[in-house]
Protein backbone atom coordinates (compact mmCIF):
# COMPACT_ATOMS: atom_id res chain seq x y z
CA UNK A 1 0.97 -50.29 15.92
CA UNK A 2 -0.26 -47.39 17.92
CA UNK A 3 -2.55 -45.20 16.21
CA UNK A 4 -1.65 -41.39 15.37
CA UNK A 5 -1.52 -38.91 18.04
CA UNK A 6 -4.50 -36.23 17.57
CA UNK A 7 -5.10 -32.84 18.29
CA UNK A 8 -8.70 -31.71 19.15
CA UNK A 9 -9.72 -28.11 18.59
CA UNK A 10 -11.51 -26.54 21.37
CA UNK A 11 -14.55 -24.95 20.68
CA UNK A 12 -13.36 -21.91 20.87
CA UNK A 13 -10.38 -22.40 17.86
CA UNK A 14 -13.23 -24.22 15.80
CA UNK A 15 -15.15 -21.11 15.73
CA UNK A 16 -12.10 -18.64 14.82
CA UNK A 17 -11.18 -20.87 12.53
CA UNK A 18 -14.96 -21.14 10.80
CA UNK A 19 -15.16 -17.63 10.75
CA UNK A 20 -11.83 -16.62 9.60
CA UNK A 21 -12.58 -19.15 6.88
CA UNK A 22 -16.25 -17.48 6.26
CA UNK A 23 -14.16 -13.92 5.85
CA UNK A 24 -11.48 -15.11 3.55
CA UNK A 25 -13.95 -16.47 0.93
CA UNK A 26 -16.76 -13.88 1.52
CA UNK A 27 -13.65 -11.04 0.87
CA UNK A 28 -11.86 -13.67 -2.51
CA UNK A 29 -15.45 -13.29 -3.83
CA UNK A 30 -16.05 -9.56 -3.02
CA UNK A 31 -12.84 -8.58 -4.53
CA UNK A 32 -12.71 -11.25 -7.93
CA UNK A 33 -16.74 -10.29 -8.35
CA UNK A 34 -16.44 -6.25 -8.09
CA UNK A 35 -13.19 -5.55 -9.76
CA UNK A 36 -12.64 -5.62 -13.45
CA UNK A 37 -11.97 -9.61 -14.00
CA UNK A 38 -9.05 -9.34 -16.06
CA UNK A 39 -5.87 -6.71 -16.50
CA UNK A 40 -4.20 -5.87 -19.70
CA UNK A 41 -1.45 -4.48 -16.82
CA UNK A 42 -0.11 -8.29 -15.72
CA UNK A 43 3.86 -7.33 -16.13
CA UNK A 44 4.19 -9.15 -13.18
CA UNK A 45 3.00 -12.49 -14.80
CA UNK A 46 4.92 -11.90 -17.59
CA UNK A 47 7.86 -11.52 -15.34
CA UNK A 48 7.08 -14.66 -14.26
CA UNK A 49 6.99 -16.46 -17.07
CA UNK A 50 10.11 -15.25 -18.32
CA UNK A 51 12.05 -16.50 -15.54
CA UNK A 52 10.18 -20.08 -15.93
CA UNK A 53 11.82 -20.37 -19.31
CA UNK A 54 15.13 -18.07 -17.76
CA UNK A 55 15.62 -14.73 -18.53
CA UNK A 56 15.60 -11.39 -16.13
CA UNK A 57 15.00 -9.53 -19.37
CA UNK A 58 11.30 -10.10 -21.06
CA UNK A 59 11.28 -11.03 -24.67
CA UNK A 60 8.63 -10.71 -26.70
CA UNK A 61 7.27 -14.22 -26.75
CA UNK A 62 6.96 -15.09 -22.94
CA UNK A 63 5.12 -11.39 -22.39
CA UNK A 64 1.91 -9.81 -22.41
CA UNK A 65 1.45 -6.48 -23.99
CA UNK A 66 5.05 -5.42 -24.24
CA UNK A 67 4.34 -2.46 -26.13
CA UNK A 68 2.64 -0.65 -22.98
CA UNK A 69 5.02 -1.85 -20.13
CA UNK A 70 6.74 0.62 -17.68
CA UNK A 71 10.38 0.13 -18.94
CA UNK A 72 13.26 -0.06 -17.73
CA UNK A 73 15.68 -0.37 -20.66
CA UNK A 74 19.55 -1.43 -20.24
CA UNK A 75 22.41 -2.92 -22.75
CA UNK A 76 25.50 -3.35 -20.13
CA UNK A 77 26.77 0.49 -20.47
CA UNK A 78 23.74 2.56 -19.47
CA UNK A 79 20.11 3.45 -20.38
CA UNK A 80 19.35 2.63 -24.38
CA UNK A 81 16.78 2.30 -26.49
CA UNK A 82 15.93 -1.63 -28.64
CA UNK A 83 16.62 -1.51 -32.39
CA UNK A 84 13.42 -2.93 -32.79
CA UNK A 85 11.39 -0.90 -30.81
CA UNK A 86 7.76 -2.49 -30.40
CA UNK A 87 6.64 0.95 -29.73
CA UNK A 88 8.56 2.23 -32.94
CA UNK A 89 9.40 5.17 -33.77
CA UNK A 90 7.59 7.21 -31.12
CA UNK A 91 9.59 6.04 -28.16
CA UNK A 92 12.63 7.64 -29.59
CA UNK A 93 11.03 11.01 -30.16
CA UNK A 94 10.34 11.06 -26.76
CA UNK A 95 14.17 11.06 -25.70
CA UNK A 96 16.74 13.47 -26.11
CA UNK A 97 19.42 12.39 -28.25
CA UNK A 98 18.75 8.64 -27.87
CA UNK A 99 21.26 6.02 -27.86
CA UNK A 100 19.87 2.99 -29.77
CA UNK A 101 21.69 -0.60 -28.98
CA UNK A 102 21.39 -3.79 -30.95
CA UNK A 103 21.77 -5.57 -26.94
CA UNK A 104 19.15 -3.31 -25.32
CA UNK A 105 17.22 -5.39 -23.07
CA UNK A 106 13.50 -4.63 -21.30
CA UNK A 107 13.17 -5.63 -18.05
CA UNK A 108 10.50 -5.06 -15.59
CA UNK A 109 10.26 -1.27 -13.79
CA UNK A 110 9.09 -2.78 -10.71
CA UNK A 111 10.09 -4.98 -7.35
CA UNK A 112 10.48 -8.71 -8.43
CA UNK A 113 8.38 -10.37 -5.40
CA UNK A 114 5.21 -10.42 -7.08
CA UNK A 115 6.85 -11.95 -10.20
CA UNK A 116 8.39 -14.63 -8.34
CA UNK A 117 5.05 -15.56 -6.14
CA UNK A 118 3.63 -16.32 -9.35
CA UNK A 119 6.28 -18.13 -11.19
CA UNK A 120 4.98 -21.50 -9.83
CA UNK A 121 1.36 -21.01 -11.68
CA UNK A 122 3.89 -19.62 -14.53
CA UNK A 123 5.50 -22.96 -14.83
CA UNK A 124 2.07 -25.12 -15.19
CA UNK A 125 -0.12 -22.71 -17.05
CA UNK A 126 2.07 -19.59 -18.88
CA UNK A 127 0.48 -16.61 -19.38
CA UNK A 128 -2.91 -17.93 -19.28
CA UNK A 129 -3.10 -17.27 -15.60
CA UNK A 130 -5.29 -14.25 -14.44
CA UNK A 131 -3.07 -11.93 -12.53
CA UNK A 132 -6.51 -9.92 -11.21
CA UNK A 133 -7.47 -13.70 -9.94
CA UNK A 134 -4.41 -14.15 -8.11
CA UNK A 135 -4.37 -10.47 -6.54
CA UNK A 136 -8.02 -11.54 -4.97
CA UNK A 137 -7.07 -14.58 -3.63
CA UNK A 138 -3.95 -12.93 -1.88
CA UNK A 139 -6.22 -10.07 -0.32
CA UNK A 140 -8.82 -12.31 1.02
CA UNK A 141 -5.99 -13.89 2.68
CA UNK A 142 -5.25 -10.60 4.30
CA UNK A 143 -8.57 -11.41 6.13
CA UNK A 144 -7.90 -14.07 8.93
CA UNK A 145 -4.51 -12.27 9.40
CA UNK A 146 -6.10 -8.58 10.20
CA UNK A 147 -9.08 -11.32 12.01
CA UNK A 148 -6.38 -12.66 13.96
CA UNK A 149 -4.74 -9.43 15.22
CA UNK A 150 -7.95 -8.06 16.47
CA UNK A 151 -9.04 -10.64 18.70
CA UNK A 152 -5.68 -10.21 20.15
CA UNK A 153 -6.94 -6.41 21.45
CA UNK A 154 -10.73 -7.29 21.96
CA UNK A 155 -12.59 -9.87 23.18
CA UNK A 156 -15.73 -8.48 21.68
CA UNK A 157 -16.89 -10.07 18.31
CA UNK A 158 -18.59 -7.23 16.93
CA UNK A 159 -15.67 -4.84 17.48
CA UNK A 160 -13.41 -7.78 15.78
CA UNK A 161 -15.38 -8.37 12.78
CA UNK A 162 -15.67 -3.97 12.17
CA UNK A 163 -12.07 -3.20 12.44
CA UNK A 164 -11.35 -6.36 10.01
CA UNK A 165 -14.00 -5.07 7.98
CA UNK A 166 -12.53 -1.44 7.94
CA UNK A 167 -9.36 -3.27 7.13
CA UNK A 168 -10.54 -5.34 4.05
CA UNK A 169 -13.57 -3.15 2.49
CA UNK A 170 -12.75 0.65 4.15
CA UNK A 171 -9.30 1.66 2.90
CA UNK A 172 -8.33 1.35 -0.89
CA UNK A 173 -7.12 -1.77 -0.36
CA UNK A 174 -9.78 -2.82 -1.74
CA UNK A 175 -9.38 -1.08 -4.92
CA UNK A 176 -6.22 -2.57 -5.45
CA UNK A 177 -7.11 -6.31 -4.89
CA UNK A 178 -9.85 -6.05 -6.54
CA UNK A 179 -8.08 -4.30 -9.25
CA UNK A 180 -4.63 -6.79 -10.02
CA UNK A 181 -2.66 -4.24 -12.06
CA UNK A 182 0.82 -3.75 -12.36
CA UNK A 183 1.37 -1.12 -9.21
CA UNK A 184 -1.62 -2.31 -7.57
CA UNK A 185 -0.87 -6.17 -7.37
CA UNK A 186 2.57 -5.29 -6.04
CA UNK A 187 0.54 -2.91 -3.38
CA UNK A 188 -1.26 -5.80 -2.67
CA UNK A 189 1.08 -8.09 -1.86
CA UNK A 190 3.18 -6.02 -0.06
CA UNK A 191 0.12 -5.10 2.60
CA UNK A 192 -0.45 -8.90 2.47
CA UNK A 193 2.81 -9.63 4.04
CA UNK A 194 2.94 -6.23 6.25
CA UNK A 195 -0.25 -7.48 8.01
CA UNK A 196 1.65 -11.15 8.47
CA UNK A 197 4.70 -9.62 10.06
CA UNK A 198 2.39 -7.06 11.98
CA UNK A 199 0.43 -10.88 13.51
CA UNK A 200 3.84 -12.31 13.90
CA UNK A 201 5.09 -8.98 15.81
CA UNK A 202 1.76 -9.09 17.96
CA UNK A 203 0.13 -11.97 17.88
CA UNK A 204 2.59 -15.04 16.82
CA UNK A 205 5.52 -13.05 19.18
CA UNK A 206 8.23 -14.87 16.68
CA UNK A 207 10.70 -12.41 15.57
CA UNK A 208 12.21 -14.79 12.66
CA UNK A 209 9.08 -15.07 11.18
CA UNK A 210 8.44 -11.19 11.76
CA UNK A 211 11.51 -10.56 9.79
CA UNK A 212 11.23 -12.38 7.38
CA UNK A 213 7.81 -11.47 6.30
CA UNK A 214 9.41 -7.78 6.50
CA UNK A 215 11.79 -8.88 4.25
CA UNK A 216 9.05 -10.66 1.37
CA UNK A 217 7.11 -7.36 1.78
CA UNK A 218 10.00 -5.59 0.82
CA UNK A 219 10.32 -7.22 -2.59
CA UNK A 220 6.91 -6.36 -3.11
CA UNK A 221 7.13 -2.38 -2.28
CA UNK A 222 11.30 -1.54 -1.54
CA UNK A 223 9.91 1.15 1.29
CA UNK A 224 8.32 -2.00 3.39
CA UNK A 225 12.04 -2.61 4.18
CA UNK A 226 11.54 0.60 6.29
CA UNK A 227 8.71 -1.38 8.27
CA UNK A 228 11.53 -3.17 9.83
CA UNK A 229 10.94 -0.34 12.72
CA UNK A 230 7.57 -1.62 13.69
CA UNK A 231 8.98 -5.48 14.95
CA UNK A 232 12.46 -4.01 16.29
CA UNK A 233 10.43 -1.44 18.18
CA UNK A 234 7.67 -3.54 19.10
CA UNK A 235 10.53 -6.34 20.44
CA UNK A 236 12.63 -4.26 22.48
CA UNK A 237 11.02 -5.65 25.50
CA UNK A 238 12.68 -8.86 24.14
CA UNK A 239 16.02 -7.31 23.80
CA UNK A 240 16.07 -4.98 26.53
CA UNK A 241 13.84 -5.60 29.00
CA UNK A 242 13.13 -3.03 31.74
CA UNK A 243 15.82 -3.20 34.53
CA UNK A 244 16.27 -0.25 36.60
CA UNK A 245 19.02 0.33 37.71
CA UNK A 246 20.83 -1.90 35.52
CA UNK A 247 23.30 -1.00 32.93
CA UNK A 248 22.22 -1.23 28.90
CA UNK A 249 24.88 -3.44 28.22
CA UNK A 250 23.64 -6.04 30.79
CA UNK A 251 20.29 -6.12 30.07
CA UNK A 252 21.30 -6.48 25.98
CA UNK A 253 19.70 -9.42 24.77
CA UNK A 254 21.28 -10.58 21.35
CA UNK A 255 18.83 -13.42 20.13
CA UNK A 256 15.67 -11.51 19.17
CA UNK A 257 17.86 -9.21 17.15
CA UNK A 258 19.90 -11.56 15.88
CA UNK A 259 16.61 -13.65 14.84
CA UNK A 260 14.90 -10.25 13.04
CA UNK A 261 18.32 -10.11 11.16
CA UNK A 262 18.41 -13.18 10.04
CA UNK A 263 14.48 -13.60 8.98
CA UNK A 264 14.65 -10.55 6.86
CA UNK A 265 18.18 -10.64 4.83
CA UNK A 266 18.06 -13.81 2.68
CA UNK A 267 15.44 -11.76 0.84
CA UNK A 268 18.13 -8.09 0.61
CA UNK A 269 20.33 -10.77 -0.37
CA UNK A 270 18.26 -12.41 -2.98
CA UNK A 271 17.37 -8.36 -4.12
CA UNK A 272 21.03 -7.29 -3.96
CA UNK A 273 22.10 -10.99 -6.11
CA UNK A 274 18.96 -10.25 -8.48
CA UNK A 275 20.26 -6.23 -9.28
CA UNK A 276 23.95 -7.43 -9.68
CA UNK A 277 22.22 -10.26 -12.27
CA UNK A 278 20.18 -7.87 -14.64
CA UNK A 279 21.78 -4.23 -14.05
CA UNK A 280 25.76 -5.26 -12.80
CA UNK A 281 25.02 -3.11 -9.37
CA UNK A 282 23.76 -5.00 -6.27
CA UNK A 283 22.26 -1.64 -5.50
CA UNK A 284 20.97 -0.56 -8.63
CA UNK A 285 17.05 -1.42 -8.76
CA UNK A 286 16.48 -0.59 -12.72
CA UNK A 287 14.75 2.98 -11.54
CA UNK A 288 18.18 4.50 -12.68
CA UNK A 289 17.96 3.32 -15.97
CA UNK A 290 13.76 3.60 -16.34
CA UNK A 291 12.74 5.61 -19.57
CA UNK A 292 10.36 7.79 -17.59
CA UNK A 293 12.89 9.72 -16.19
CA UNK A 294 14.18 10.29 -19.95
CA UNK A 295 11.43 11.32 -21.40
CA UNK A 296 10.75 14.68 -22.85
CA UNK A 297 7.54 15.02 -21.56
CA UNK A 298 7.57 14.09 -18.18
CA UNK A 299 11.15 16.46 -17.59
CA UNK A 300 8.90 18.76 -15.25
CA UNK A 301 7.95 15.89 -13.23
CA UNK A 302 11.59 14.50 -12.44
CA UNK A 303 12.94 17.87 -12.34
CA UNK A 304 15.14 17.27 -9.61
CA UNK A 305 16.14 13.79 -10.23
CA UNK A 306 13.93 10.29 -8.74
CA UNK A 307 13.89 11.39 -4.82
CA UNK A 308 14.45 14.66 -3.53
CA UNK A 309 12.93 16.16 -0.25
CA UNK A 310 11.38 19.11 -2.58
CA UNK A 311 8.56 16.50 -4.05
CA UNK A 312 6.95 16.86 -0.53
CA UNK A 313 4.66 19.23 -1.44
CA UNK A 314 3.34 17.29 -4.38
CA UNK A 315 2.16 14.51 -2.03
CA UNK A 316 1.15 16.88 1.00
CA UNK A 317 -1.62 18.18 -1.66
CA UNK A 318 -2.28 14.55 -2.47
CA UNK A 319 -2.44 12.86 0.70
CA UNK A 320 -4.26 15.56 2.24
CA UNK A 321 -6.59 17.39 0.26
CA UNK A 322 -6.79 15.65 -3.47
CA UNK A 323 -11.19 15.92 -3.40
CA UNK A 324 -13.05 13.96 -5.65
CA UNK A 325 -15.02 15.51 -9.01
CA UNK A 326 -18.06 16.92 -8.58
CA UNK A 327 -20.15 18.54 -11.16
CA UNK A 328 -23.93 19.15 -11.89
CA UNK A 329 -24.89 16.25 -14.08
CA UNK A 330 -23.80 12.91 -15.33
CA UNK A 331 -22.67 11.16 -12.52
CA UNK A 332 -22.77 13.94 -10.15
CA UNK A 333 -19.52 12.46 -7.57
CA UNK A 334 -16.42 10.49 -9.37
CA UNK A 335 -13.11 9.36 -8.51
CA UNK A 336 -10.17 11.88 -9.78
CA UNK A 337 -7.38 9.89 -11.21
CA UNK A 338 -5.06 12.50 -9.67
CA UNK A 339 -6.02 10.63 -6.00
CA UNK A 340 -7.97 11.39 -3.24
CA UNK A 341 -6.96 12.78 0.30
CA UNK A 342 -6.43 9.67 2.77
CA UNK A 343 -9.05 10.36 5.41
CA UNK A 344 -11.67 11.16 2.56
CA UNK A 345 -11.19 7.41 1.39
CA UNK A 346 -11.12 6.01 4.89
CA UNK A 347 -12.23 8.38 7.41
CA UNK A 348 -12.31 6.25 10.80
CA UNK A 349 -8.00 5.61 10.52
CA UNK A 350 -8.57 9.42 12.38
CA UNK A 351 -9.51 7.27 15.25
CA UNK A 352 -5.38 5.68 15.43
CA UNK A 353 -4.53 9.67 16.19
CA UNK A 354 -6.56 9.64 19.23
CA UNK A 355 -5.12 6.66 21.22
CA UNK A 356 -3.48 8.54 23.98
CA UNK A 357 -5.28 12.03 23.40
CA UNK A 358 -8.81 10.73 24.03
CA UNK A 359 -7.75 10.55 27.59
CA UNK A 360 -8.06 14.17 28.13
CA UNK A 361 -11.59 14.99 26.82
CA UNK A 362 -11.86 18.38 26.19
CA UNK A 363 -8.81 18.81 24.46
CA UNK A 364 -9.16 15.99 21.95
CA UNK A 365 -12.80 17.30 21.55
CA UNK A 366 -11.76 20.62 20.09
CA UNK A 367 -8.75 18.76 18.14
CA UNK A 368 -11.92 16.74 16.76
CA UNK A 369 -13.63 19.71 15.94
CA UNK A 370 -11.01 22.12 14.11
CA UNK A 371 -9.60 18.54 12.17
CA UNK A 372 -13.84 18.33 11.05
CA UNK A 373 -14.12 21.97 10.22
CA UNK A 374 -11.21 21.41 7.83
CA UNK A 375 -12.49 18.50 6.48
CA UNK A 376 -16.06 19.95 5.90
CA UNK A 377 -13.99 22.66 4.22
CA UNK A 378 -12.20 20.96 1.72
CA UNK A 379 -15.32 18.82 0.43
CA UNK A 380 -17.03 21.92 0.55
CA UNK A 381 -14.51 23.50 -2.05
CA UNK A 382 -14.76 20.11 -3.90
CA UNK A 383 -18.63 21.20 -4.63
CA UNK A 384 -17.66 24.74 -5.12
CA UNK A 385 -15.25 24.82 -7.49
CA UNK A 386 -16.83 21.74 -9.42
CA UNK A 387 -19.96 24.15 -10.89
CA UNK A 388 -17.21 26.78 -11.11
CA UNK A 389 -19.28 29.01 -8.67
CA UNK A 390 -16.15 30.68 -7.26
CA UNK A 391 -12.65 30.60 -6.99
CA UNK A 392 -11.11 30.10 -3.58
CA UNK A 393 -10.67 27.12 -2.35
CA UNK A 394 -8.98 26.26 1.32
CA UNK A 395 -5.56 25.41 -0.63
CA UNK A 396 -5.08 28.98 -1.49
CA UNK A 397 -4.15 29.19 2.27
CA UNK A 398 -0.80 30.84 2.80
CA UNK A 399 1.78 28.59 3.89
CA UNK A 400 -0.81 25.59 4.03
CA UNK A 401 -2.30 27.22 7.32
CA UNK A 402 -5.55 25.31 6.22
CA UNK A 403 -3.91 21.93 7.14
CA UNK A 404 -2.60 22.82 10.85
CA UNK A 405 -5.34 21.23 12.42
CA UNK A 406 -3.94 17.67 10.84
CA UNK A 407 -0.24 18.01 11.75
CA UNK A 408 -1.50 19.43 15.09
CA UNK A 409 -3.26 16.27 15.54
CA UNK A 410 -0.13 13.71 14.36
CA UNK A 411 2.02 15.67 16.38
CA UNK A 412 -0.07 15.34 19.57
CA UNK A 413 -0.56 11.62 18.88
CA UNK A 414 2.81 11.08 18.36
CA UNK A 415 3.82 13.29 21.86
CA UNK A 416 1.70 11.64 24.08
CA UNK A 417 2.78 8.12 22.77
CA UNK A 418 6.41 8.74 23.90
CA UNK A 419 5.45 10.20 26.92
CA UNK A 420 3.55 7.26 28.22
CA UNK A 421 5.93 4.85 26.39
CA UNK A 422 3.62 3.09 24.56
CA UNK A 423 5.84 0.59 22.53
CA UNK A 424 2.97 -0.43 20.03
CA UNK A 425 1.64 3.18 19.65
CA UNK A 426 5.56 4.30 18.89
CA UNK A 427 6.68 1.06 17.17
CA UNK A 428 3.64 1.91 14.60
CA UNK A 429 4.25 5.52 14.33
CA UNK A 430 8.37 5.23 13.61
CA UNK A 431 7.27 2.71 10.52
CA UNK A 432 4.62 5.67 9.21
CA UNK A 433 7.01 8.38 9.47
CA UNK A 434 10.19 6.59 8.11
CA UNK A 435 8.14 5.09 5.14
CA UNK A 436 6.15 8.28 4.59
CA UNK A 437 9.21 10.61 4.58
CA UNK A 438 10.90 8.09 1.65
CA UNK A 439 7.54 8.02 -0.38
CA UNK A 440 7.11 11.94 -0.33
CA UNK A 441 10.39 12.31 -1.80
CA UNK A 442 9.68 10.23 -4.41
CA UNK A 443 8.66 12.77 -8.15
CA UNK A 444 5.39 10.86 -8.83
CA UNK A 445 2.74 10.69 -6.21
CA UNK A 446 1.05 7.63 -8.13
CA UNK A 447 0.16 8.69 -11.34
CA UNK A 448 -3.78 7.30 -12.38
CA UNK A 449 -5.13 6.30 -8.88
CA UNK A 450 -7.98 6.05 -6.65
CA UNK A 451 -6.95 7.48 -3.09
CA UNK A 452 -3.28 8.00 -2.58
CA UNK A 453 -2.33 4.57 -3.41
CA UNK A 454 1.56 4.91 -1.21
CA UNK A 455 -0.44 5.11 1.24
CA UNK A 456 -0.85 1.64 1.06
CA UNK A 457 2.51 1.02 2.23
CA UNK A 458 1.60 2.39 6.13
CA UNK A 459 -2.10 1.78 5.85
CA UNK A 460 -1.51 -1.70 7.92
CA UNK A 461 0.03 0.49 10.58
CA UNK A 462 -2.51 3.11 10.65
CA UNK A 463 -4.94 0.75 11.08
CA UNK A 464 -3.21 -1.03 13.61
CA UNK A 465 -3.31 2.68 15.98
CA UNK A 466 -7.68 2.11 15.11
CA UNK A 467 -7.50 -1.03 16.67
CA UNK A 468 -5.80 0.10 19.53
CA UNK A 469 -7.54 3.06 19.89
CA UNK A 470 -11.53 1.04 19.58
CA UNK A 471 -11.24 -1.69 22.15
CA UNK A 472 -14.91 -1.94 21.80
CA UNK A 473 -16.89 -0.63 19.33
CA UNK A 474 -19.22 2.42 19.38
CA UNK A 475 -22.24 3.28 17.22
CA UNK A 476 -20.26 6.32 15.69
CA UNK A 477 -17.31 4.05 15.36
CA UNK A 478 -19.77 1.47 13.59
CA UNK A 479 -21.12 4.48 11.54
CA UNK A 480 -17.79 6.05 10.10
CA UNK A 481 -16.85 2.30 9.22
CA UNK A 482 -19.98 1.75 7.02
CA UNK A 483 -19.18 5.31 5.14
CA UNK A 484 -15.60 4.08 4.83
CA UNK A 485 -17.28 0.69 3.21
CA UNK A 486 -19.80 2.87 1.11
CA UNK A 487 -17.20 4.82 -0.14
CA UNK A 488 -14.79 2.46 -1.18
CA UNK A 489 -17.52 0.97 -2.94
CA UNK A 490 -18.56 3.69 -4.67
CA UNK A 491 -14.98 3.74 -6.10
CA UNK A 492 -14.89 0.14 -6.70
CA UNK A 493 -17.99 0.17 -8.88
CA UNK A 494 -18.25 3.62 -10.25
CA UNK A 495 -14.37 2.85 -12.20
CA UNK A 496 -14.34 -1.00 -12.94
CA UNK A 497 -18.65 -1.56 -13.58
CA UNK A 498 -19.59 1.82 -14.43
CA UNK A 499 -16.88 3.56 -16.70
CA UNK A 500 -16.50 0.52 -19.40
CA UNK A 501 -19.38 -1.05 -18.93
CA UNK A 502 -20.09 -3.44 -22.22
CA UNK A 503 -17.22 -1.71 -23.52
CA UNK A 504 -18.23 2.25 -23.10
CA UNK A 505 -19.63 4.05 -19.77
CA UNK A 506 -22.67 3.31 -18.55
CA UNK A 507 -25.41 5.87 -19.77
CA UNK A 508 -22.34 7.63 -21.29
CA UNK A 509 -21.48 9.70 -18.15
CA UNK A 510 -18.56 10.36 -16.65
CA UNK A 511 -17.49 7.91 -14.06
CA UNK A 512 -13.85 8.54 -13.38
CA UNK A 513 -11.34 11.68 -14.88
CA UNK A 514 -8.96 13.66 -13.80
């Protein structure tokens, strides 16, 4: 009998491999070691377990905590409230003229993929698994993936392991792996398998796979469906290859576009069979019937319904100029649970803007300069207005002139991208734009939060424009990374060490507030 055939690694696979090891249990450590151990917020898990023993619904026996879940609350007719309210009699005060139903079922507020990623641990150990645990372990594996698209732009080891750092430890990803909670587990997973389909896209060059890692990022977060763009985009040279001179039809190519189709809709189908199951609408996601949006007081919040393009402006303040708290004792700098602007969490993703413009130097020298006097302006106002010394802040600006410099600066990026038909630079951008114009329409811009936690949801794309912006990294490159890292840090510690530490904050400052 002949023996086995084997399959040496060259040196050079033994070493990625090694290290991408090395950064996947370095980053499970970082992130299980500096977040808060345990969550109170597992709905997911609970999810989970109630579809081991099989129900959509969650009863009361196979959940965790189900007097503080997000609900979404449905009998068959429309939007109800239980008999037997766990949170008694408050929860009806809060609605207008409710409708109590004897077959008023919870269910779960948001995307099932989580849920079902965990209902394997579900089945051997119930509700005794650690959600927070599970969100760690899922980042860190985040790590060989972002690893493994880097080294497909750079050779150079340093610049590899930086942007992979910048990945992992400068954006507030690492809050939210770190953290396991309800919205942040699913924002987890969800950037997991965006940076998969990103390496399939780029790296792997399998468009099945590429779909259908769109398509398990989409149960996770329902606007990753929208990162569909980045793959189709990115593949076009698969499906239409440049021919001049020959007509679209002939140089049509069916197979990659048939294979992205296929890869992503088993999992709209499983979605669309999931919503018909619990809610009798393949379409309906359980947002419609969701008692937040019947709730007395949050009316001002969903005054014009769930989406609606007028909720813009809510997130433009967010995502651009949300500073964090400063004031004159106690812990001097802390997180505001209303956010923080995008670029103040992770400054170097400015560096994606400047793929194409940092060809002409002058120009994207005084972009760089106006976009840093802006900057400087808003933390300045941050310090300002925290002692109360004064009361005008850039954001009084008429007609947000304060923030030209930024959409100057997208809008440039974005230009010279098309003009030098740059399919990775405009396959990244169409993702950001389509998922960022369905999140700013959206009534809540995250509720409690460190950073602007949507932005999540295009933060893999971002950072994909830094990596093909720093083919080799620079010492202010390396610099703006390690205030990214410090910052992020600062976060990490200063809400889930600091602020209930031994059960009260430490030296009984303020750590974190709105």
């Amino acid at each position: 009998m002949s023996a086995a055939p084997t399959f040496p690694l060259s040196a050079e696979r033994r070493r990625v491999l090694r290290l991408s090891v090395v950064l996947f249990l370095a980053t499970f450590l970082i992130y299980w070691l500096s977040g808060p151990l345990r969550s109170a917020f597992d709905f997911q898990l609970s999810q989970a377990n109630n579809i081991v023993h099989g129900h959509l619904d969650l009863l009361p026996e196979y959940t965790n905590n189900l007097g503080i879940l997000e609900r979404v609350l449905y009998d068959g007719e429309g939007f109800c409230l239980p008999l037997d309210d766990p949170r008694g009699e408050q929860a009806a005060k809060e609605i207008e003229n409710p409708r109590f139903s004897a077959d008023c079922r919870h269910y779960m507020q948001h995307s099932l993929g989580p849920a079902l990623l965990q209902v394997p641990l579900a089945f051997f150990f119930g509700l005794t698994v650690n959600q927070t645990l599970v969100s760690a372990f899922i980042g860190a594996l985040t790590a060989p993936l972002a690893f493994g698209i880097t080294r497909r732009f750079s050779r150079h080891l340093p610049t590899q392991l930086g942007l992979t750092v910048l990945a992992l430890f400068g954006t507030q990803f690492f809050y939210s792996a770190a953290d396991g909670s309800v919205w942040h587990f699913a924002h987890t997973t969800a950037v997991f398998f965006t940076f998969a389909a990103i390496y399939a896209t780029v790296v792997a060059r399998k468009a099945l796979l590429a779909g259908a890692l769109v398509g398990a990022a989409f149960m996770c977060r329902p606007t990753e469906i929208l990162a569909g763009l980045f793959p189709l985009i990115a593949f076009s040279d698969a499906w239409l290859p440049h021919a001049p001179g020959v007509a679209f039809v002939r140089r049509l190519r069916l197979r990659p576009l048939v294979e992205l189709a296929v890869g992503v809709a088993p999992f709209i189908l499983l979605t669309m069979v999931l919503n018909a199951m619990r809610f009798g609408n393949p379409f309906e996601s359980g947002y419609g019937y969701t008692e937040q949006i019947y709730q007395l007081s949050l009316r001002d919040t969903y005054i014009h319904g769930i989406f609606d393009p007028r909720y813009m402006a809510r997130h433009v303040q967010v995502f651009w100029e949300q500073m964090p708290n400063v004031a004159a004792s106690g812990a001097f700098v802390w997180p505001s649970w209303a956010g923080m602007a995008m670029w103040a969490t992770s400054p170097p993703l400015f560096y994606g803007l400047f793929v194409h413009l940092r060809r002409f130097n002058r120009t994207s020298l005084a972009v760089a300069l106006s976009v840093a006097i802006v900057c400087g302006l808003l933390l300045a106002s941050a310090v300002w207005l925290g002692p109360n010394l004064g009361t005008w802040r850039p954001t009084s600006a008429a007609l947000g002139l304060h923030l030209a410099p930024f959409w100057v600066l997208v809008a440039a990026a974005i230009t010279l991208a098309v003009a030098a038909r740059d399919r990775l630079v405009l396959a990244s951008w169409a993702a950001i734009i389509a998922i960022v114009l369905v999140n700013w329409m959206f009534a809540a811009t995250g509720w409690a939060q460190y950073g602007y936690r949507y932005g999540l949801d295009f933060m893999p794309f971002v950072w994909l424009l830094v990596v093909l912006a720093v083919r080799r990294i620079q010492w202010h490159h390396a610099l703006l990374i390690g205030i990214a890292v410090v910052i992020n840090l600062w976060a990490v510690l200063w809400i889930f060490k600091f602020s209930n530490w031994f059960g009260g904050p430490l030296f009984d400052w303020i750590w974190v507030s709105y």
